[in-house]
Protein backbone atom coordinates (compact mmCIF):
# COMPACT_ATOMS: atom_id res chain seq x y z
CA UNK A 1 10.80 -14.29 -15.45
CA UNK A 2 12.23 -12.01 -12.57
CA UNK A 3 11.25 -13.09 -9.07
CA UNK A 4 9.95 -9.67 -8.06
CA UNK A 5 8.62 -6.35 -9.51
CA UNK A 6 8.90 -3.59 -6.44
CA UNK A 7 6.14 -1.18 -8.08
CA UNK A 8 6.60 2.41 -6.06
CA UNK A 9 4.06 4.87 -7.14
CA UNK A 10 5.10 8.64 -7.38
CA UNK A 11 2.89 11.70 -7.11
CA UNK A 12 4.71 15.32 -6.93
CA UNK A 13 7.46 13.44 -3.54
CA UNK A 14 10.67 13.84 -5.19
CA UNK A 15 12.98 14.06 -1.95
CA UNK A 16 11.06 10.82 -0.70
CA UNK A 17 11.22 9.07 -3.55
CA UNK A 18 14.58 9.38 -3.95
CA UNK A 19 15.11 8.35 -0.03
CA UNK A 20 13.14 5.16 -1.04
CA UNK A 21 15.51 4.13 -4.18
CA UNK A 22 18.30 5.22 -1.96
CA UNK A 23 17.64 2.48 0.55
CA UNK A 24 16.44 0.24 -2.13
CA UNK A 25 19.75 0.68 -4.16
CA UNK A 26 22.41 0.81 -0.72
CA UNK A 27 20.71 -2.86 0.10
CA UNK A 28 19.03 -4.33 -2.88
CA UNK A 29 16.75 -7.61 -2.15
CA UNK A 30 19.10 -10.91 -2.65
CA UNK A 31 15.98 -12.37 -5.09
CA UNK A 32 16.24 -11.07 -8.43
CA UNK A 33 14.16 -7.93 -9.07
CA UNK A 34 13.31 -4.73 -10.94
CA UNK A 35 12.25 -1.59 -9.88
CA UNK A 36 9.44 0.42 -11.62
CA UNK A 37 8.19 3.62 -10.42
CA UNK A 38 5.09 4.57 -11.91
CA UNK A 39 4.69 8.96 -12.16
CA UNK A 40 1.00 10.18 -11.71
CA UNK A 41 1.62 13.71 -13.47
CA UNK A 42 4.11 15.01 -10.88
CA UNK A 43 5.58 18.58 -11.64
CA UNK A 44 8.25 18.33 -9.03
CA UNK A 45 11.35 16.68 -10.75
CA UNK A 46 10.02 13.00 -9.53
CA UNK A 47 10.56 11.37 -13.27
CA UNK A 48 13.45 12.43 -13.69
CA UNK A 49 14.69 11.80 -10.03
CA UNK A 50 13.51 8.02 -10.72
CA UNK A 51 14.96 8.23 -14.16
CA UNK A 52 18.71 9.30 -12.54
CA UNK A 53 18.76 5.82 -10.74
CA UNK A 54 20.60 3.39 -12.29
CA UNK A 55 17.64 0.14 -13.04
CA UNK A 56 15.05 2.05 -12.40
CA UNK A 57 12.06 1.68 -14.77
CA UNK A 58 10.09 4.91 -14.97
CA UNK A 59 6.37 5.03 -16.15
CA UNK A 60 5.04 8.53 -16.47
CA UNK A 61 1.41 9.45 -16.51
CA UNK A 62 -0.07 11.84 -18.76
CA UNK A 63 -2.44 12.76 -15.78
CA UNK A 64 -2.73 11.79 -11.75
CA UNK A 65 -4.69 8.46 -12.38
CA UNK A 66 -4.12 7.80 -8.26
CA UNK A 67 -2.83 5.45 -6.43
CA UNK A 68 -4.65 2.12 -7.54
CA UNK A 69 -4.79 2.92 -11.42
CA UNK A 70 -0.71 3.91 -10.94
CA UNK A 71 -0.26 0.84 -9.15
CA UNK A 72 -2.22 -1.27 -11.83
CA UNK A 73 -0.20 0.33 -14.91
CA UNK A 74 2.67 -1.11 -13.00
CA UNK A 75 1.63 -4.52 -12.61
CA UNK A 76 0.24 -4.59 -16.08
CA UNK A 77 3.76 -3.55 -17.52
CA UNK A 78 5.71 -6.40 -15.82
CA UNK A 79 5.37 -10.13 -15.44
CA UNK A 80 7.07 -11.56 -12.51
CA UNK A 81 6.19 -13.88 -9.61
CA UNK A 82 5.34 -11.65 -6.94
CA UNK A 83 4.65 -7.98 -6.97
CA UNK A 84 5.64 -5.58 -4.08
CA UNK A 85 3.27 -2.18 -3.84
CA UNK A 86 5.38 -0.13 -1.68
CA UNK A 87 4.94 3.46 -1.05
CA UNK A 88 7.35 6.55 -2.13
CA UNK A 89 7.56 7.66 1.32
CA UNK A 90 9.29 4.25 2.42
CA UNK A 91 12.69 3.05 4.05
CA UNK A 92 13.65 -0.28 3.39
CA UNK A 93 16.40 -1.65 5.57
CA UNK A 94 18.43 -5.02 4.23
CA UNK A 95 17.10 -8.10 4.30
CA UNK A 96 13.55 -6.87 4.83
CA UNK A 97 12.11 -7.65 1.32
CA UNK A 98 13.87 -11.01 1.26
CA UNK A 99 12.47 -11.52 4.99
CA UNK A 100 8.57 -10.92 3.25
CA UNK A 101 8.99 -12.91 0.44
CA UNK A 102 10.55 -16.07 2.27
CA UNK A 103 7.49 -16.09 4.47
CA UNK A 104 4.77 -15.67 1.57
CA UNK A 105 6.63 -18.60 -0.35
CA UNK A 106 7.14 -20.24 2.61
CA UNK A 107 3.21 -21.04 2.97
CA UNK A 108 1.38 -21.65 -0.11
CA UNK A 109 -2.07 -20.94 0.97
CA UNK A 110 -1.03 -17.10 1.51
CA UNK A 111 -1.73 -15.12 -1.28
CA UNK A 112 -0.48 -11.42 0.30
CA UNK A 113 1.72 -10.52 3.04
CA UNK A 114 2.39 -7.14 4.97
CA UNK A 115 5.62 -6.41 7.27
CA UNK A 116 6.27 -4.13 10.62
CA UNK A 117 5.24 -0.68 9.93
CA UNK A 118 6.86 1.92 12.16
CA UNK A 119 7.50 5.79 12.08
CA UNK A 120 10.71 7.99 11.92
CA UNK A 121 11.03 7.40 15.20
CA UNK A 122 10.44 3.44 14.98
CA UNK A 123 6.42 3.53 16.47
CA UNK A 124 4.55 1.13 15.36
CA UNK A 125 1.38 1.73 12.89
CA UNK A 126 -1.75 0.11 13.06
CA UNK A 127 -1.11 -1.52 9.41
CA UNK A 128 -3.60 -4.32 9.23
CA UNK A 129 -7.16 -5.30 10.24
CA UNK A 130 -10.12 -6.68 10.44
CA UNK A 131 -12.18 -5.95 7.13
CA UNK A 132 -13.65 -2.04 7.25
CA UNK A 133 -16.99 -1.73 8.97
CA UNK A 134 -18.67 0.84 11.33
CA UNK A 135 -17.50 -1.23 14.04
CA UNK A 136 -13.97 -1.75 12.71
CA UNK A 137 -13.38 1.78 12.23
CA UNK A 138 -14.52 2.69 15.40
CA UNK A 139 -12.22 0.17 17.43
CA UNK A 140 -9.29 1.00 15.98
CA UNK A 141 -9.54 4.92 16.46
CA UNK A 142 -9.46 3.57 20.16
CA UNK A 143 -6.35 1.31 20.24
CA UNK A 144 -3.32 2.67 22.65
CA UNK A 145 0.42 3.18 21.12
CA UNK A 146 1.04 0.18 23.81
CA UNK A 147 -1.65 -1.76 22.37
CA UNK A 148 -0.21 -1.25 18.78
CA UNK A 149 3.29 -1.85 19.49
CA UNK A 150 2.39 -5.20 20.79
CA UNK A 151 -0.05 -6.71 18.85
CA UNK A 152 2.09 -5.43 16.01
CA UNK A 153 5.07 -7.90 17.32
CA UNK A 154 3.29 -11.07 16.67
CA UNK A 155 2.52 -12.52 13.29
CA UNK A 156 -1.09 -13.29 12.35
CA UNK A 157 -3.67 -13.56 9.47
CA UNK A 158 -5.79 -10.61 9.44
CA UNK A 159 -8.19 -9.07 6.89
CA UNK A 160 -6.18 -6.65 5.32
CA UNK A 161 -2.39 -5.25 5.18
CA UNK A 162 -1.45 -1.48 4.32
CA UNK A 163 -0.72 -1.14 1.22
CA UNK A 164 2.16 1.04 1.80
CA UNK A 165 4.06 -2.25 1.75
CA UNK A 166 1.92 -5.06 0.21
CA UNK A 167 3.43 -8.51 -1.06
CA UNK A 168 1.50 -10.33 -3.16
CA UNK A 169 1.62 -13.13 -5.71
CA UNK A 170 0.89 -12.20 -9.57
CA UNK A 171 -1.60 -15.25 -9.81
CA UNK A 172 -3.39 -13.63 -6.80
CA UNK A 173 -3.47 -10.28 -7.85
CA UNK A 174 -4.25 -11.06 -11.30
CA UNK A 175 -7.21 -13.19 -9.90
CA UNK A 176 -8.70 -10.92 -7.70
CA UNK A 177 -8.77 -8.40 -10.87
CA UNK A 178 -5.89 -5.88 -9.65
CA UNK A 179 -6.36 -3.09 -7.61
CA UNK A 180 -10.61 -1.33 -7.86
CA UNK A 181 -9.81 1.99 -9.59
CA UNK A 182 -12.51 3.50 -8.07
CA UNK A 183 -10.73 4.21 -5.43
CA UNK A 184 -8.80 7.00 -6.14
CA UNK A 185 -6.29 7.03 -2.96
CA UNK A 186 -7.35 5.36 0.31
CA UNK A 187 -9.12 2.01 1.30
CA UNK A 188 -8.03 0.48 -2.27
CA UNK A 189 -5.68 -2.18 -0.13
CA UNK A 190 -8.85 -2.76 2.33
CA UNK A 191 -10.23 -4.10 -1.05
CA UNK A 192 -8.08 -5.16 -2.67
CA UNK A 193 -7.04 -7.63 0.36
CA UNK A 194 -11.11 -8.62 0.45
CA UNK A 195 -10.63 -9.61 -3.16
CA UNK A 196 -7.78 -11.84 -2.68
CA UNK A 197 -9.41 -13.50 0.48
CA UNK A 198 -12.74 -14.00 -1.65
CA UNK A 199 -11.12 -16.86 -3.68
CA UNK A 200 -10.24 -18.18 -0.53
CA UNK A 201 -6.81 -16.61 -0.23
CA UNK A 202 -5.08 -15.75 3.25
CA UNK A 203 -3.47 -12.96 4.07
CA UNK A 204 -0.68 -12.26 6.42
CA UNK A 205 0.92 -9.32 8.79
CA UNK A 206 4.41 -10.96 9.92
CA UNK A 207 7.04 -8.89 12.10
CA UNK A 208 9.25 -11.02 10.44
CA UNK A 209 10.53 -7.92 8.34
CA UNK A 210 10.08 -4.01 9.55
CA UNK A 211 9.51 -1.06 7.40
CA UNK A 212 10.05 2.43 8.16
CA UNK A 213 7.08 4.23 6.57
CA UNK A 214 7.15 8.08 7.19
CA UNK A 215 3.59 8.61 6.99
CA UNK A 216 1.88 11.76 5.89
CA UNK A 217 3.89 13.85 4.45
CA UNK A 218 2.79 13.93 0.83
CA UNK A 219 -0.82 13.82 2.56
CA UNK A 220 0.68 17.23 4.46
CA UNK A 221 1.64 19.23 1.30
CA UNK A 222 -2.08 18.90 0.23
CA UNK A 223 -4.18 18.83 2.99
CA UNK A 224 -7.74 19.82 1.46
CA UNK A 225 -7.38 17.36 -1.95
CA UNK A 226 -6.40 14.24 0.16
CA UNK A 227 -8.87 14.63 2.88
CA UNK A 228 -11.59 14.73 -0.16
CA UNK A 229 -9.85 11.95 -1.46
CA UNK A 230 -10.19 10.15 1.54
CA UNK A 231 -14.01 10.86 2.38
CA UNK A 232 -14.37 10.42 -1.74
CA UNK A 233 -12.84 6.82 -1.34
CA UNK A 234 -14.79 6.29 2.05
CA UNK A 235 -18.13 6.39 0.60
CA UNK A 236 -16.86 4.34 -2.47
CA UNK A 237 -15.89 1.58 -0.24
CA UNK A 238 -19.02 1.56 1.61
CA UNK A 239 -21.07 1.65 -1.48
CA UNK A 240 -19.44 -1.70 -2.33
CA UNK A 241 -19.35 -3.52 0.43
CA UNK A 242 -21.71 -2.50 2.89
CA UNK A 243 -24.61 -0.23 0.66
CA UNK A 244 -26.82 -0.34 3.43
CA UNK A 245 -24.46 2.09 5.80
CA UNK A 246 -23.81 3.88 2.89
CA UNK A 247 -26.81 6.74 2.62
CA UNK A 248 -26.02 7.46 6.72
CA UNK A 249 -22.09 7.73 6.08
CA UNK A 250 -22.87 10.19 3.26
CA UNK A 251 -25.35 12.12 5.63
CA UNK A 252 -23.26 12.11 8.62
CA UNK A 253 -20.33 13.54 5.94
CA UNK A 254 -22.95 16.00 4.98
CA UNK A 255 -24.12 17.07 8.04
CA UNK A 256 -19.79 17.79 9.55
CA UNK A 257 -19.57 19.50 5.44
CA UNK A 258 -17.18 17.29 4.67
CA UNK A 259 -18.94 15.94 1.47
């Protein structure tokens, strides 16, 4: 059984996707891996970007399924120990992955693990939390850069880790039912974190290992679709785990017309 499966979801991000195999291929993770991108439909030359990379696996989509289903195909086709979700728009640097996977295995109570996210420009993002409430959301639309780059330098169990570079262990994953698919892009790692800490899982955010994740810019291309996927995936969330906000989120949406 291979050690890791690095599953990298693709939708219409060629010239990042190929950035991300770049760094994956010019310092490959010592534990023994594969690599399987899994296309959602793309019509920009993503498959057969993928496909030009020597041990890549390539899964292409007869339709966009988003980012949960894409993810899920990719689990679902592979059968190792851990799983890495880790976004197209990603730069790994050596000895990252390795860094992540000593400190999951390292503790056995910890069923998913996130590293350091930072920008081009190496700022930090805000790539964990508490789980998503009212009162979540609205604290951390109010924490400073400084206040991110700090609390982003110490290691600590949290509620949830992005899922633009999420470690987690098949068992737990497989446990906790995979990613919900009814969250077509957005708040699916919130969830999918909540799952995992439901059978009395941990999770962990450890500096330990530092990403570079250049945020957005898939999200850019298509402004109007992902900000409807977004609200779309909003409510969804809500629905599930906290129905009673759920009828004044969808009115407030209603009332700014963004529903």
């Amino acid at each position: 059984m291979t050690g890791l499966t690095i599953v990298i979801v693709s939708f219409n991000a060629r010239e990042d996707l190929a950035a991300c195999l770049a760094s994956l291929r010019a310092a490959p993770p010592a534990i023994p891996h594969e690599i399987v991108v899994v296309d959602n439909a793309s019509g920009d030359g993503s498959v057969e970007a993928a496909r030009a990379v020597a041990g890549v696996t390539v899964i292409p989509l007869e339709r966009n399924a988003g980012f949960a289903a894409a993810n899920n195909a990719g689990i679902r086709a592979t059968q190792s120990e851990l799983i890495l979700l880790l976004n197209s728009d990603t730069l790994v640097p050596s000895g990252a992955i390795d860094a992540l996977v000593g400190r999951l295995r390292a503790d056995p109570s910890l069923g998913a693990a996130g590293p350091r996210l930072v920008d081009g420009e190496g700022r930090a993002e805000l790539s964990f939390g508490r789980m998503m409430s009212p009162l979540a959301e609205w604290r951390q639309k109010r924490r400073s850069p400084a206040w991110i780059d700090a609390e982003t330098r110490r290691e600590q169990l949290v509620d949830w880790v992005s899922g633009a570079c999420l470690l987690v262990r098949r068992a737990d994953a497989e446990a906790a039912g995979l990613l919900d698919e009814r969250f077509f892009l957005y708040t699916e790692d919130v969830d999918f974190c909540a799952s995992i800490r439901t059978r009395g899982r941990k999770v962990l955010f450890t500096p330990v290992a530092t990403v570079t994740h250049l945020r957005g810019r898939s999200r850019a291309s298509r402004p109007e679709p992902s900000r409807k996927a977004y609200r779309q995936s909003h409510v969804a969330f809500y629905e599930k785990h906290h129905p009673a906000w759920a009828p004044m989120l969808k009115l407030y949406l209603r009332l700014k017309g963004e529903l």
